[in-house]
Protein backbone atom coordinates (compact mmCIF):
# COMPACT_ATOMS: atom_id res chain seq x y z
CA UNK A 1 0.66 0.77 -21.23
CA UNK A 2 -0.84 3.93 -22.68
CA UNK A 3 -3.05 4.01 -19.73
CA UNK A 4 -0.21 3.73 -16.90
CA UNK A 5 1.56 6.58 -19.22
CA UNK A 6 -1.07 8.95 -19.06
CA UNK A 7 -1.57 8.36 -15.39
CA UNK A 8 2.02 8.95 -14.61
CA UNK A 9 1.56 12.07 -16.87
CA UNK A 10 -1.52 13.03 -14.91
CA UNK A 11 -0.27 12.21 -11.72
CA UNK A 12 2.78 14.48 -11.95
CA UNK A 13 1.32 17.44 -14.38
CA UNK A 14 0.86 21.07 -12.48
CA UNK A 15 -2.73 21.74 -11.23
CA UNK A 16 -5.68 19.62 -9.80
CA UNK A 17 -5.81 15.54 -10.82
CA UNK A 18 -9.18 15.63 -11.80
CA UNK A 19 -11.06 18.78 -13.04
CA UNK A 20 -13.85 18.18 -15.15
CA UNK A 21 -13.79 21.96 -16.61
CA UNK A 22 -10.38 21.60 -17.99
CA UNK A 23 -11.51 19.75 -21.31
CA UNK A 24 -13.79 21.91 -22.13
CA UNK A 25 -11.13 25.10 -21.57
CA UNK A 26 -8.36 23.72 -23.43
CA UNK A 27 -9.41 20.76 -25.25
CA UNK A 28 -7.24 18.83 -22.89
CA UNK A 29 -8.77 15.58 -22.09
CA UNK A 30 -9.88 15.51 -18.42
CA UNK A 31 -7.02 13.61 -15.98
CA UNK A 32 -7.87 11.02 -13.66
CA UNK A 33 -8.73 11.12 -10.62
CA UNK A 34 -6.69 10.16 -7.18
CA UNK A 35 -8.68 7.03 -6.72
CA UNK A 36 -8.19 5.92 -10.20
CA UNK A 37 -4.76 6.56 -10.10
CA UNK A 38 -4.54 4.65 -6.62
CA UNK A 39 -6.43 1.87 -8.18
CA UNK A 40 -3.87 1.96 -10.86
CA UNK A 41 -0.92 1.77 -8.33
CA UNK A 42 -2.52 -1.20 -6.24
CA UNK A 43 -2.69 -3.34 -9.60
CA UNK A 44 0.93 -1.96 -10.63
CA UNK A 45 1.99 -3.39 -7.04
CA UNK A 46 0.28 -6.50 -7.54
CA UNK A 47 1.94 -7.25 -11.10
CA UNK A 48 5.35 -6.22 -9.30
CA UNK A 49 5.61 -2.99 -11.11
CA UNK A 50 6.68 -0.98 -8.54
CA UNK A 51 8.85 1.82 -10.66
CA UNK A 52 5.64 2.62 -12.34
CA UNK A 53 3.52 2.79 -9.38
CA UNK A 54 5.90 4.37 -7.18
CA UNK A 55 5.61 7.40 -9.56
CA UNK A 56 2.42 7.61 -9.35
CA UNK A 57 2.43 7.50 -5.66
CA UNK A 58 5.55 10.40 -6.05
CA UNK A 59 3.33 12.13 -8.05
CA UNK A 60 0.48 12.05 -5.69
CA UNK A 61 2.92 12.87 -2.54
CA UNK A 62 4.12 16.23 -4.82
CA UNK A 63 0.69 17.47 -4.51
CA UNK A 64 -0.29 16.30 -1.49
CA UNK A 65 2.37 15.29 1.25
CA UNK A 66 -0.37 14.16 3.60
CA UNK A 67 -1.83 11.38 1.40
CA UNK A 68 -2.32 8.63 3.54
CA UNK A 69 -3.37 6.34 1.11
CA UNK A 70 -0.09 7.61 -1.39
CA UNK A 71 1.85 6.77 1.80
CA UNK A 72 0.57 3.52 2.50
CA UNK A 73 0.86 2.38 -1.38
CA UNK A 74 4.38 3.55 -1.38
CA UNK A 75 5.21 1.91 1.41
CA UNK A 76 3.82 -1.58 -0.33
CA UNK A 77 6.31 -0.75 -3.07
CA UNK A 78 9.57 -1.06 -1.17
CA UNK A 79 7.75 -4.01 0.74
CA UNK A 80 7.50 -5.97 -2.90
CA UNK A 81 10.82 -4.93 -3.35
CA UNK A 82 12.22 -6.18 -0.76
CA UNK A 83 12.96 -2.77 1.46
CA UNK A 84 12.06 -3.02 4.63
CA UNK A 85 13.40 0.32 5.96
CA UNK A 86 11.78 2.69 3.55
CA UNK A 87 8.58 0.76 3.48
CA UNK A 88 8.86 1.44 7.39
CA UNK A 89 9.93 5.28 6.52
CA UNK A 90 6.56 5.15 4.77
CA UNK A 91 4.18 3.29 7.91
CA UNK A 92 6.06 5.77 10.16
CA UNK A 93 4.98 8.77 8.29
CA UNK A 94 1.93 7.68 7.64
CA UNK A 95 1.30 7.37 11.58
CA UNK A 96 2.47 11.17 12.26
CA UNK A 97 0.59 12.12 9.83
CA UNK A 98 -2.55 10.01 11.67
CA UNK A 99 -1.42 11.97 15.22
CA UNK A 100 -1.79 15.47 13.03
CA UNK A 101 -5.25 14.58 11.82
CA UNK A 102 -6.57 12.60 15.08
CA UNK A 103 -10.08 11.46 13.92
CA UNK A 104 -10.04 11.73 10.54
CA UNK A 105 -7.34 9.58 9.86
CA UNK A 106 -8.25 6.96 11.92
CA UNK A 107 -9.57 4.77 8.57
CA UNK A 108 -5.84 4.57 7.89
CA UNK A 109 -4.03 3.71 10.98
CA UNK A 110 -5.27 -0.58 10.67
CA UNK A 111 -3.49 -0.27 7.15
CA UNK A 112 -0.38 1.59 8.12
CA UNK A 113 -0.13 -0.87 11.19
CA UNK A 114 -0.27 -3.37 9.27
CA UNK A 115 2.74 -2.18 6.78
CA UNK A 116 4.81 -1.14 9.37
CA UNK A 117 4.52 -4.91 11.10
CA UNK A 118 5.48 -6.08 7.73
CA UNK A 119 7.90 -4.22 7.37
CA UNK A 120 9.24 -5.25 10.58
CA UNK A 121 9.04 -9.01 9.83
CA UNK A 122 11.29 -8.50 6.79
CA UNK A 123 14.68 -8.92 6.53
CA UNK A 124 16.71 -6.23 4.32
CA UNK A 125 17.39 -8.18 0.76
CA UNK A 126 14.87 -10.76 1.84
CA UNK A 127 12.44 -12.25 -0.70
CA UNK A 128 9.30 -10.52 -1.90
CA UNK A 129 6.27 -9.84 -0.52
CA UNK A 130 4.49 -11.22 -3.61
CA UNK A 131 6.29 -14.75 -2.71
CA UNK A 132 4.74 -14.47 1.24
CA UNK A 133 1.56 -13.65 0.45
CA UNK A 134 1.49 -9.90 1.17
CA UNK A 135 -0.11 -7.30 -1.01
CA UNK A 136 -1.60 -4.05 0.00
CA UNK A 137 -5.54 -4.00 1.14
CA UNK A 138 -8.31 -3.06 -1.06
CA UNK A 139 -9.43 -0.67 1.59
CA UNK A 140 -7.75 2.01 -0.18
């Protein structure tokens, strides 16, 4: 667990996630990087941890409200937990967000689509995903 601590940590600290020249300036060691802490989240997800991993996403969102991939893993969380409406909150975002960017979000609108049509198949309170068979995409 000191791993997910120090990711959380990282995840919601001031400044960039990963900057290799901040060791060497203040002895700091250097703080993950998005797609580690991403990686982190999907396995958090998978294991039903979704407080811890829905910090990390938080944290991710707090420097970066256009993260589709934050967005998307966020969404996942309320899915395992059974929260259809915010999970949708999250697809829907995530799709403005793919209107705003056009092209270069295009990698991300077959995951969102995906979330939101789970979401959508859900019923509030219903089981979890984990029990269906639903968990998010290693595309991320």
């Amino acid at each position: 667990f000191k791993l997910i601590s120090a990711a959380i940590d990282a995840a919601t600290e001031e400044g960039d996630l990963h900057d290799d020249d901040e060791e060497e300036d203040t002895g700091r060691p250097t703080l993950p990087d998005e797609d580690t802490i991403a990686s982190l989240a999907r396995d958090l997800i998978d294991l039903e941890q979704t407080n811890e991993a829905r910090e990390l996403m938080c944290g991710l969102l707090a420097r970066d409200e256009e993260d589709f991939r934050a967005w998307i893993l966020l969404g996942w969380c309320h899915v395992v937990e059974a929260d259809p409406e915010t999970a949708k909150e999250c697809a829907e975002h995530g799709l403005k967000l793919c209107k705003k960017h056009k092209e270069e979000a295009d990698m991300w609108k077959p995951e969102l689509k995906k979330l939101l049509d789970k979401a959508a198949s859900m019923k509030p309170g219903g089981s979890k995903a984990k029990e269906e068979g639903s968990t998010p995409d290693d595309k991320q």
